[in-house]
Protein backbone atom coordinates (compact mmCIF):
# COMPACT_ATOMS: atom_id res chain seq x y z
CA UNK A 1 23.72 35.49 -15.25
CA UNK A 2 21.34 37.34 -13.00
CA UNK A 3 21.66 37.33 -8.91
CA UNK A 4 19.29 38.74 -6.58
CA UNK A 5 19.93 39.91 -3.24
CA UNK A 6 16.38 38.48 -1.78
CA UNK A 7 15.03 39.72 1.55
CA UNK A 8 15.62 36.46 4.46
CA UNK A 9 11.88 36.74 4.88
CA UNK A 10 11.40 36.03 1.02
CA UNK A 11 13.69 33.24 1.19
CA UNK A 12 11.75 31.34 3.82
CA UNK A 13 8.42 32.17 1.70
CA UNK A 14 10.35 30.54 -1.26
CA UNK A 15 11.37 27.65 0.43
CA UNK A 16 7.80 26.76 1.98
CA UNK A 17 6.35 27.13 -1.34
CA UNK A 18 9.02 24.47 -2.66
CA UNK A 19 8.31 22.13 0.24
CA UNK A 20 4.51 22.31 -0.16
CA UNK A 21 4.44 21.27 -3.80
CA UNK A 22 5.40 17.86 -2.49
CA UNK A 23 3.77 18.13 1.15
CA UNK A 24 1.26 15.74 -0.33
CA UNK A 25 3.25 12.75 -2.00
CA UNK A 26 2.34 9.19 -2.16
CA UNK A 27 5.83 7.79 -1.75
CA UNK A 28 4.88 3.69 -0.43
CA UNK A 29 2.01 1.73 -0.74
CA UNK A 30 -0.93 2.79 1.32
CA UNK A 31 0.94 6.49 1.37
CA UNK A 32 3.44 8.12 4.10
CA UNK A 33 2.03 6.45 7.39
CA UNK A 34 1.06 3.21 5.59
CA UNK A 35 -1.86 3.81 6.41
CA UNK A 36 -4.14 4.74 3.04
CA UNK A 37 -5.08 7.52 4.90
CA UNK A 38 -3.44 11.12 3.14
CA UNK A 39 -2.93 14.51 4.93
CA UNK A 40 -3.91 16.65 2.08
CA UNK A 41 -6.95 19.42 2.85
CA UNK A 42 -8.88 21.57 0.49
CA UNK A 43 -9.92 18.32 -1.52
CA UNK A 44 -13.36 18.93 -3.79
CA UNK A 45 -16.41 17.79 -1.13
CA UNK A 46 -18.73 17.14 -4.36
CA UNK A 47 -17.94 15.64 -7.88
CA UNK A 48 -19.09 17.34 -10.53
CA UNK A 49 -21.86 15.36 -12.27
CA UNK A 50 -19.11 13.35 -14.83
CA UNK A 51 -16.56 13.08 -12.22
CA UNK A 52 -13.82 15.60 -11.48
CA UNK A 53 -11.84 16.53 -15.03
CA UNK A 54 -9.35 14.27 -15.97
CA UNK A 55 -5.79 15.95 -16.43
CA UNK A 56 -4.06 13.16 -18.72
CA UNK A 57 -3.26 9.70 -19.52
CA UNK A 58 -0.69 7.66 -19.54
CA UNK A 59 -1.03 4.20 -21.47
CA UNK A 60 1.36 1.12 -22.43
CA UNK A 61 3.00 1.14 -19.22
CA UNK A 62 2.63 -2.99 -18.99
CA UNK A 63 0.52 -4.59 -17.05
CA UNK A 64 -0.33 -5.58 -13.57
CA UNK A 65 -2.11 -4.62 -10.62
CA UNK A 66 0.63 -2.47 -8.58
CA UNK A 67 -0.26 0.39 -7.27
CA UNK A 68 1.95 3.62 -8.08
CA UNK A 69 3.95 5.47 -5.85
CA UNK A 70 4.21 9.16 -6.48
CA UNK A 71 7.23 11.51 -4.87
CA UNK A 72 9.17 14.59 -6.14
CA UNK A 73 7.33 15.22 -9.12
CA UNK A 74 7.13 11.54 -10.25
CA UNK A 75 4.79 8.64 -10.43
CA UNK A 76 6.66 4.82 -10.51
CA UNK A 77 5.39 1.86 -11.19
CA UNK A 78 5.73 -1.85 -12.70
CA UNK A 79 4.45 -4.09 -15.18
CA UNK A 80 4.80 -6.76 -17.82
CA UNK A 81 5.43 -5.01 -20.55
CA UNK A 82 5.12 -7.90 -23.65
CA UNK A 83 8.29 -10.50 -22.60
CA UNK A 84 9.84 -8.32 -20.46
CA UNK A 85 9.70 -6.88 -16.52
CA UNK A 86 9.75 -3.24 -16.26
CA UNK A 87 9.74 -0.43 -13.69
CA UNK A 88 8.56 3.40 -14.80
CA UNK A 89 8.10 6.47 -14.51
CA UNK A 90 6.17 9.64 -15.39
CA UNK A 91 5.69 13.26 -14.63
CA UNK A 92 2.98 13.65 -12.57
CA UNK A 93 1.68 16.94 -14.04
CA UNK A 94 2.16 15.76 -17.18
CA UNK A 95 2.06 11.66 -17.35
CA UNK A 96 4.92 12.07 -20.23
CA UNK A 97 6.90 8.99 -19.87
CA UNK A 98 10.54 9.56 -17.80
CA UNK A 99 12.05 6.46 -17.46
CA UNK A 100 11.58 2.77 -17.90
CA UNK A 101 14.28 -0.39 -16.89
CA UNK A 102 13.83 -3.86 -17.81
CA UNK A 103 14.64 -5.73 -15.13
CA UNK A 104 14.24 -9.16 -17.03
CA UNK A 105 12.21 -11.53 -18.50
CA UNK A 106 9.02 -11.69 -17.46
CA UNK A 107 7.66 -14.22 -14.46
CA UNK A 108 4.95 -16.33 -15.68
CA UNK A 109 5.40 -19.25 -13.19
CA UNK A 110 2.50 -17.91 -10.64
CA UNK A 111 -1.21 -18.27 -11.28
CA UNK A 112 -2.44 -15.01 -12.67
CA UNK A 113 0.56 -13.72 -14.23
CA UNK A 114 -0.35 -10.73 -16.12
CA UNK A 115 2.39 -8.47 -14.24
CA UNK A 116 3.52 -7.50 -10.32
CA UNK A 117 1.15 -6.37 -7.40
CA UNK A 118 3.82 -4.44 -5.31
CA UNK A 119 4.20 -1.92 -4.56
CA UNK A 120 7.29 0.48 -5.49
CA UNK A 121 8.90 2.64 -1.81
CA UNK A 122 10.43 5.64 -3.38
CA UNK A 123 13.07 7.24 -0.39
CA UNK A 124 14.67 10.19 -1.87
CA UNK A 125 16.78 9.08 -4.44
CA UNK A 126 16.04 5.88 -4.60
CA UNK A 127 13.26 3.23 -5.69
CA UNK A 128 12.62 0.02 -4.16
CA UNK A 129 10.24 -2.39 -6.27
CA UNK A 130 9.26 -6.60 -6.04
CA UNK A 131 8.94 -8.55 -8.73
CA UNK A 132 6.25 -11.66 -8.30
CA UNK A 133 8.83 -14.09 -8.88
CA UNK A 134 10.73 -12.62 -6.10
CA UNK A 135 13.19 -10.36 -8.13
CA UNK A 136 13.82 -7.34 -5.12
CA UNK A 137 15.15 -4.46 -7.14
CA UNK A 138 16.73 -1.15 -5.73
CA UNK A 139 17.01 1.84 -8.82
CA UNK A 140 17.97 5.49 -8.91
CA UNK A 141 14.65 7.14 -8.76
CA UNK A 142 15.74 9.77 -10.96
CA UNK A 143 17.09 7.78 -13.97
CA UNK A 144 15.70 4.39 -13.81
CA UNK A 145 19.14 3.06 -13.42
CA UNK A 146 19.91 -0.02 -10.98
CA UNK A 147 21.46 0.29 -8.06
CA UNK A 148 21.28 -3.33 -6.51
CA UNK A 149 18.99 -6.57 -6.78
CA UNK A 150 18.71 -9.24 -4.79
CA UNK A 151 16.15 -12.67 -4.94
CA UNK A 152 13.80 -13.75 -2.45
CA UNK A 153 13.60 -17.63 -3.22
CA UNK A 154 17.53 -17.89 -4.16
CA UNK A 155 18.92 -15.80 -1.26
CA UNK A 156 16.66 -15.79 1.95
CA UNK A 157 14.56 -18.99 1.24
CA UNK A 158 11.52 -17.32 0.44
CA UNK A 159 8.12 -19.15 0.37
CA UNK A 160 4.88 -18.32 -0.17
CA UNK A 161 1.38 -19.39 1.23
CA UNK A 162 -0.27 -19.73 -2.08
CA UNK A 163 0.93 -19.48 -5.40
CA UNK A 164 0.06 -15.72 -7.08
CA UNK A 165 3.52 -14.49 -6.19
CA UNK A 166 4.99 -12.41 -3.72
CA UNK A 167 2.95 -9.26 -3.26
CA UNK A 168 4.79 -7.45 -0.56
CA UNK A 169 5.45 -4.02 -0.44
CA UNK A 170 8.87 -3.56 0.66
CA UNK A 171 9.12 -1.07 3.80
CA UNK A 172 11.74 1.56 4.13
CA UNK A 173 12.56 2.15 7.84
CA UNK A 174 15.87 4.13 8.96
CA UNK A 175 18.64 2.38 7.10
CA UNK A 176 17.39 -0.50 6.31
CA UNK A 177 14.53 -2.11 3.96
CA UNK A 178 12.40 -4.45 5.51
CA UNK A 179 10.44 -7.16 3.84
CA UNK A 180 8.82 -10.61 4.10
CA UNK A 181 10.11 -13.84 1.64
CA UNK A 182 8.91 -16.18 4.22
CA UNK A 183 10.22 -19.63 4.80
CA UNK A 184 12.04 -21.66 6.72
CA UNK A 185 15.14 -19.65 6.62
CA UNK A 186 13.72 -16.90 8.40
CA UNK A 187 10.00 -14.99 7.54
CA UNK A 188 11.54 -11.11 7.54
CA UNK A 189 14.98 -9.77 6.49
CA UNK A 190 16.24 -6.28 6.60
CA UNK A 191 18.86 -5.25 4.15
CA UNK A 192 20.89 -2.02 3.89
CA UNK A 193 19.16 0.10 1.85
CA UNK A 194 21.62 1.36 -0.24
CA UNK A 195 23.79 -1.84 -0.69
CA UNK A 196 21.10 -4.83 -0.69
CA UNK A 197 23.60 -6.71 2.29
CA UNK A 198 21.62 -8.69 4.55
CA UNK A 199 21.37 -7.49 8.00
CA UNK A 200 19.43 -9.99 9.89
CA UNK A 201 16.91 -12.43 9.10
CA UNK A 202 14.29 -13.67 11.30
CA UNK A 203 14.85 -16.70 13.43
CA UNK A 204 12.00 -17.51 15.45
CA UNK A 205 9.52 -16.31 13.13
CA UNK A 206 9.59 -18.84 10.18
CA UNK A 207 5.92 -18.85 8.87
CA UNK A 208 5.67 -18.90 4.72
CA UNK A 209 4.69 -15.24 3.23
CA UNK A 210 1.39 -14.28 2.76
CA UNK A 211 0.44 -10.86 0.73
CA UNK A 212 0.77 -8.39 3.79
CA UNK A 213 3.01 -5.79 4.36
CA UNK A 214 5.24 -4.55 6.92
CA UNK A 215 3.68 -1.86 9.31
CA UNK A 216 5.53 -0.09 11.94
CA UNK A 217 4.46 1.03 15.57
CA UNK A 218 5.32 1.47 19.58
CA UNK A 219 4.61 -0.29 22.00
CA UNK A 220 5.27 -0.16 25.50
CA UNK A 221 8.30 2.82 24.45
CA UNK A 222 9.20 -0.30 21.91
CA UNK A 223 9.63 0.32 18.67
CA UNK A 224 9.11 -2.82 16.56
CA UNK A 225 7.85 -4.13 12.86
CA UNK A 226 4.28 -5.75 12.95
CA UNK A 227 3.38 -8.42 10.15
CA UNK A 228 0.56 -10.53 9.37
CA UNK A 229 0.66 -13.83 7.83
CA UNK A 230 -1.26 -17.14 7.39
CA UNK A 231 -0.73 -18.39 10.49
CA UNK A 232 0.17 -15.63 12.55
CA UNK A 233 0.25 -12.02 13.65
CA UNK A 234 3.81 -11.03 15.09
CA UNK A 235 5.70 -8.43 16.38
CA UNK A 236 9.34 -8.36 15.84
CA UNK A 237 12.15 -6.04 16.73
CA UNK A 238 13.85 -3.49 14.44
CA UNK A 239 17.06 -3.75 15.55
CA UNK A 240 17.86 -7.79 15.21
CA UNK A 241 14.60 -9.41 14.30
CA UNK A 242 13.69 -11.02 17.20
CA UNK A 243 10.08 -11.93 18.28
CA UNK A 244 8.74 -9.60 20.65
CA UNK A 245 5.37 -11.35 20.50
CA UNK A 246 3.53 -13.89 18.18
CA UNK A 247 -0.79 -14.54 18.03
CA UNK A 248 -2.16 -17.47 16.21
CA UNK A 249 -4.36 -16.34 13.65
CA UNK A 250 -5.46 -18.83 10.96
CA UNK A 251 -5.84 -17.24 7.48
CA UNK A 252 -7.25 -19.21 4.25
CA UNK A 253 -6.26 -19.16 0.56
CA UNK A 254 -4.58 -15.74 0.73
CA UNK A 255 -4.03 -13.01 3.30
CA UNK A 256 -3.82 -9.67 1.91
CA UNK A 257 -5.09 -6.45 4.31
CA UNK A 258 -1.96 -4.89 5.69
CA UNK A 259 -2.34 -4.73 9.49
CA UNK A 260 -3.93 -1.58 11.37
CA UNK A 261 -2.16 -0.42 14.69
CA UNK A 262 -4.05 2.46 16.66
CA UNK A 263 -4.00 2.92 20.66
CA UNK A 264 -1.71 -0.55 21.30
CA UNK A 265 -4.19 -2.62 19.48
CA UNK A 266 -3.80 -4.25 16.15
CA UNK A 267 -6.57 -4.90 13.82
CA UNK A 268 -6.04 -7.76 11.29
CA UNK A 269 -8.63 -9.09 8.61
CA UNK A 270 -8.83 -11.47 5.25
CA UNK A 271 -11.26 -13.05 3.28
CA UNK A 272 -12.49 -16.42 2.13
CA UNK A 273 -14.95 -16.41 5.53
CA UNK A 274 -12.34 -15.73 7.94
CA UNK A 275 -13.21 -12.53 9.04
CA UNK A 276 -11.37 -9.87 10.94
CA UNK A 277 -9.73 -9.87 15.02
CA UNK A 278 -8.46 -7.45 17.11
CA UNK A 279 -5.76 -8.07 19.59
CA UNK A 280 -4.67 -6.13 22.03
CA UNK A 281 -0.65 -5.96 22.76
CA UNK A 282 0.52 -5.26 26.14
CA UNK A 283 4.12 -5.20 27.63
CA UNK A 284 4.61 -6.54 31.31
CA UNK A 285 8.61 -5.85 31.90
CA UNK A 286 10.40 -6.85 29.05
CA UNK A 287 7.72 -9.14 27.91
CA UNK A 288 5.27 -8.76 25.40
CA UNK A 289 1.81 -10.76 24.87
CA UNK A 290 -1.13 -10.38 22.54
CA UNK A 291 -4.80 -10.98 23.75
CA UNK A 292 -7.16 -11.18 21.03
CA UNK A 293 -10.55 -8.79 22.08
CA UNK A 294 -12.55 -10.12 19.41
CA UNK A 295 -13.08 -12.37 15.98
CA UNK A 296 -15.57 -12.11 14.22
CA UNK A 297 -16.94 -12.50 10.04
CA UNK A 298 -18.21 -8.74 9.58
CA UNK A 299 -15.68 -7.47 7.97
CA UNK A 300 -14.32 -10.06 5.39
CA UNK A 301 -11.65 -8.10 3.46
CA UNK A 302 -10.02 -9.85 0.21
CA UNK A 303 -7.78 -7.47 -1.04
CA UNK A 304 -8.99 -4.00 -1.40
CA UNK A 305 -8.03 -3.09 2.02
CA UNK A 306 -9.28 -1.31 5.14
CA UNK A 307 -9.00 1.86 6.59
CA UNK A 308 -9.42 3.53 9.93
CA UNK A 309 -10.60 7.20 10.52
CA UNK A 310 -10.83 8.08 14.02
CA UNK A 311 -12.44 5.02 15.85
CA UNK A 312 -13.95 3.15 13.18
CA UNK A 313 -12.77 1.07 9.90
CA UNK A 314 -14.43 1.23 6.56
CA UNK A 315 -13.56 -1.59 3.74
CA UNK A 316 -15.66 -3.66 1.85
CA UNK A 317 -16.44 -6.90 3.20
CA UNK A 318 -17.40 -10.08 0.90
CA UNK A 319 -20.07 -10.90 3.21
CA UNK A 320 -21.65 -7.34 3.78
CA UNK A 321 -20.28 -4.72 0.96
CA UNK A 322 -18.90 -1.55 2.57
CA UNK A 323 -19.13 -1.42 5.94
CA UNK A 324 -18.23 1.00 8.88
CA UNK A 325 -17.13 -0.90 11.90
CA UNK A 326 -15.83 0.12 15.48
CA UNK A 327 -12.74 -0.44 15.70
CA UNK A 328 -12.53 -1.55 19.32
CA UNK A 329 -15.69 -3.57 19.61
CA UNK A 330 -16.00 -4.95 15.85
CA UNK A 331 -19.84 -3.86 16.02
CA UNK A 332 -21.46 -2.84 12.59
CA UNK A 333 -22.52 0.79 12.19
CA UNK A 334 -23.73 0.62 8.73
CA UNK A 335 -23.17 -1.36 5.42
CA UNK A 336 -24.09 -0.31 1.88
CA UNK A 337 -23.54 -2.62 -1.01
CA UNK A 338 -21.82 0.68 -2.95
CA UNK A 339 -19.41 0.81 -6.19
CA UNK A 340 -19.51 -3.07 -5.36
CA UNK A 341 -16.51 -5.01 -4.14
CA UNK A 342 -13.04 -2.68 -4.89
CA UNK A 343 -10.42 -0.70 -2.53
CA UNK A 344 -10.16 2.30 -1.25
CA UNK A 345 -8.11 5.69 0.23
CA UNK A 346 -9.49 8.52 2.71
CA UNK A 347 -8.39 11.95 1.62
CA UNK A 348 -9.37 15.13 3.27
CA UNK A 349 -12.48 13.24 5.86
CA UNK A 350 -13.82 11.46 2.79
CA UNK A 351 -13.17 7.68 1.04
CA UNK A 352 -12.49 7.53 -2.80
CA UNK A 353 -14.06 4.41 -3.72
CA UNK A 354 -12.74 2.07 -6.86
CA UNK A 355 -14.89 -1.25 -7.92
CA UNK A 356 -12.48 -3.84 -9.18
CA UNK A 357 -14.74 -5.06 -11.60
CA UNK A 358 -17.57 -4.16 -14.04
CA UNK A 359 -17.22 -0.40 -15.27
CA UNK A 360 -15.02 0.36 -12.53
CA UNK A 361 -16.93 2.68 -10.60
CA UNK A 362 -15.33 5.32 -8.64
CA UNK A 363 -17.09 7.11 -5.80
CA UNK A 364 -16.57 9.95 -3.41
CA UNK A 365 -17.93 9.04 0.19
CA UNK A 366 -18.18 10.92 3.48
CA UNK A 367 -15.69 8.87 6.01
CA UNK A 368 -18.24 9.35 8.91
CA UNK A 369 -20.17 6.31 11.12
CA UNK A 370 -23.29 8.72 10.26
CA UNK A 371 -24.32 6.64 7.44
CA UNK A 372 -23.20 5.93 3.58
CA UNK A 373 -23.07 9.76 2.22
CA UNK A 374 -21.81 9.82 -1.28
CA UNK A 375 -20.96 12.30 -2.94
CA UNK A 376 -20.48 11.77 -6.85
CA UNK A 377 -19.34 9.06 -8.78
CA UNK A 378 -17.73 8.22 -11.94
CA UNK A 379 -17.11 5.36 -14.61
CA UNK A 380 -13.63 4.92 -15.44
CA UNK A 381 -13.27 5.34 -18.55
CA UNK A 382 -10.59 2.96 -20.91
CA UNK A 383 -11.51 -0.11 -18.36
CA UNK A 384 -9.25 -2.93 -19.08
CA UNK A 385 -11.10 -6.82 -19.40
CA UNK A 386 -9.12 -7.67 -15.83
CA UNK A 387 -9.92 -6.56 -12.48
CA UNK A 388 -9.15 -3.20 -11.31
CA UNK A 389 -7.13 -4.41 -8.11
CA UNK A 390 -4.65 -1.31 -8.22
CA UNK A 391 -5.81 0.67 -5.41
CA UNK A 392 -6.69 4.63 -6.09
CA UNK A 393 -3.66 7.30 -4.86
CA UNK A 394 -4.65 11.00 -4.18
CA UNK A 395 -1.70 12.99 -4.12
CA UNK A 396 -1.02 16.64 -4.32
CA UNK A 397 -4.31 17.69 -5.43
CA UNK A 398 -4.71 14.67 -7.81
CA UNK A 399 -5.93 11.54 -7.94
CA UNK A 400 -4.31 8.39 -9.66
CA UNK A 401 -6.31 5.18 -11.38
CA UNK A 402 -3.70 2.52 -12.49
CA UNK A 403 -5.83 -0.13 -14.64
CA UNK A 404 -3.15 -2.64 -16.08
CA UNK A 405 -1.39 -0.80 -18.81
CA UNK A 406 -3.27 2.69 -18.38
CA UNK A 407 -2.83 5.59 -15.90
CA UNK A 408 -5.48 8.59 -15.17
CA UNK A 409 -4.55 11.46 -13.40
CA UNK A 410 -7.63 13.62 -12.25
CA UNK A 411 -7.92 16.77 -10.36
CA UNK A 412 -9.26 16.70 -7.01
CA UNK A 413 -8.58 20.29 -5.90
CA UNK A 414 -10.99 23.04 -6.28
């Protein structure tokens, strides 16, 4: 074998290269600040007339509505693959198939069953996936293999508000994985990561789960975990789950937006005419409170998701289509009916649009309260006969369309 002698200076150039190839990953839902908001720059600022050029596709993954994660070179996700429950993986340059693990037989008892909504937290060399009967699976991220499992329902109590299954996206903080089986047991546990043991479980904060997800933030110099259910909006502290603060905040049906935090306010909003509300957080001592600054029915978010770029938020709203909204005073800047109802993820100052239903219309869209600028759109093609409720992913240059079984990989990058 070969060895060089390389210049230091070379080395460094070498190693930034290395670290770059994967500056952009997509390694949780709603991407490395949970916030569906991505870092990359140098994006395309106009489609091509067909749509940027599709790289590959992936198909007979199984179905469902997760939304992939990608990290190190991979893309993982879940589905209902015929009888059984399965977790994959493929290469995202490629989309050849890497992996897949059964984890069971497949969940039908929820409404709606056609395969999981979470989704997977990838942290190094590990994988951390939910099934919608409450199966909570930890596997090797490089091989598929399984590391741990443990059971919402059976072990923690967990209960839901509604019944299409738990939804959660588990959270990766530190040591410890956070989620939300709800109940009277205790709403959020944290486990040890790389074991699955249980180390604490909510006891104040009891409310059933909804379909939110874990966010974290600071407030006051406090670090703490900030969740959204049907009947509240809580803070809660990392390091024994107790409640820092709790605001009522009635939900119907099914609650679904993951929380926004920005400037010690938190912006919460669901559908089925509730609307959104903003609350303010404050700490007085060692006490916390929440005062709500506004509700209104503007922004009526299902389940594609909001998003906030600088101060305003941009989602589509089942009373309104997609709107732009300040964040602090909830006022309207502009609405525009769009793609049509779908979710969304800001890349590089602009929001790639996805219609759940129809054709499933993708569009590229300047993130700015100016007005509704877009620029291109596309038709995605091999559309399944269910919604397209998997949220888009750009990452590293590319962008990612999960649509039950199939996944498109498209190039975003000039």
């Amino acid at each position: 074998m070969l060895h060089l002698k390389l210049p230091a200076a070379w080395l460094v150039i070498a190693s930034n290269i290395f670290l770059c190839a994967y500056a952009g990953d997509w390694p949780q839902w709603r991407g490395p600040k949970r916030d569906g908001v991505s870092t990359e720059t140098g994006l395309l600022k106009q489609w091509p007339a067909n749509g940027p050029p599709l790289l590959w596709k992936a198909q007979e993954l199984g179905g469902g509505y997760s939304t992939p994660s990608v990290s190190a070179g991979r893309v993982i996700g879940t589905g209902y693959r015929g009888a059984d429950d399965v977790v994959w993986a493929v290469d995202a340059e490629t989309g050849k198939l890497l992996w897949t693990t059964r984890l069971g037989k497949a969940d039908e008892s929820f409404d709606m069953a056609e395969g999981p909504r979470s989704t997977p937290a990838i942290d190094g060399d590990l994988v951390y996936t939910l099934g919608g009967g409450g199966n909570l699976v930890c596997l090797e991220s490089a091989t598929g293999r399984e590391a741990w499992k443990k059971h919402f329902k059976d072990e923690f109590g967990g209960r839901m508000m509604s019944g299409w299954g738990f939804s959660e996206s588990p959270l990766v903080d530190g040591d410890k994985l956070v989620c939300t089986p709800g109940g009277s047991r205790g709403s959020i546990v944290a486990l040890n990561k790389k074991t699955g043991a249980l180390l604490w479980q909510t006891t104040e904060f009891k409310d059933r789960a909804a379909y939110s997800s874990v966010i974290t933030a600071e407030i006051g110099g406090v670090r703490q975990y900030i969740q959204l259910t049907g009947d509240s909006l809580v803070g809660v502290n990392p390091a024994d789950g107790q409640l820092l603060w709790k605001a009522a905040r009635r939900g119907e049906t099914a609650v679904v937006p993951t929380p926004i935090f920005y400037d010690d306010h938190v912006y919460v909003t669901s559908g089925y005419g509730v609307g959104c509300n903003l609350f303010k957080i404050t700490r007085a001592a060692a006490k916390f409170s929440a005062r709500e600054i506004y509700a209104n029915e503007e922004m009526q978010n299902h389940h594609g998701g909001v998003i906030r770029v600088g101060e305003h938020v941009y989602g589509h709203s089942d009373s309104r289509g997609w709107i732009c909204q300040e964040f602090k005073t909830g006022k309207v800047v502009w609405s525009n009916r769009g793609v049509g109802k779908g979710g969304l993820v800001c890349a590089d100052g602009h929001l790639y649009l996805r219609s759940e239903g129809g054709k499933g219309t993708v569009a590229l869209v300047e993130a700015t309260p100016q007005g509704y600028r877009e620029k291109g759109r596309f038709d995605q093609p091999n559309r399944s006969r269910r919604n397209s409720w998997s949220h888009p992913v750009v990452a590293n240059g590319q962008l990612y369309l999960r649509d039950q079984d199939v996944l498109l990989c498209y190039n975003v990058k000039p």
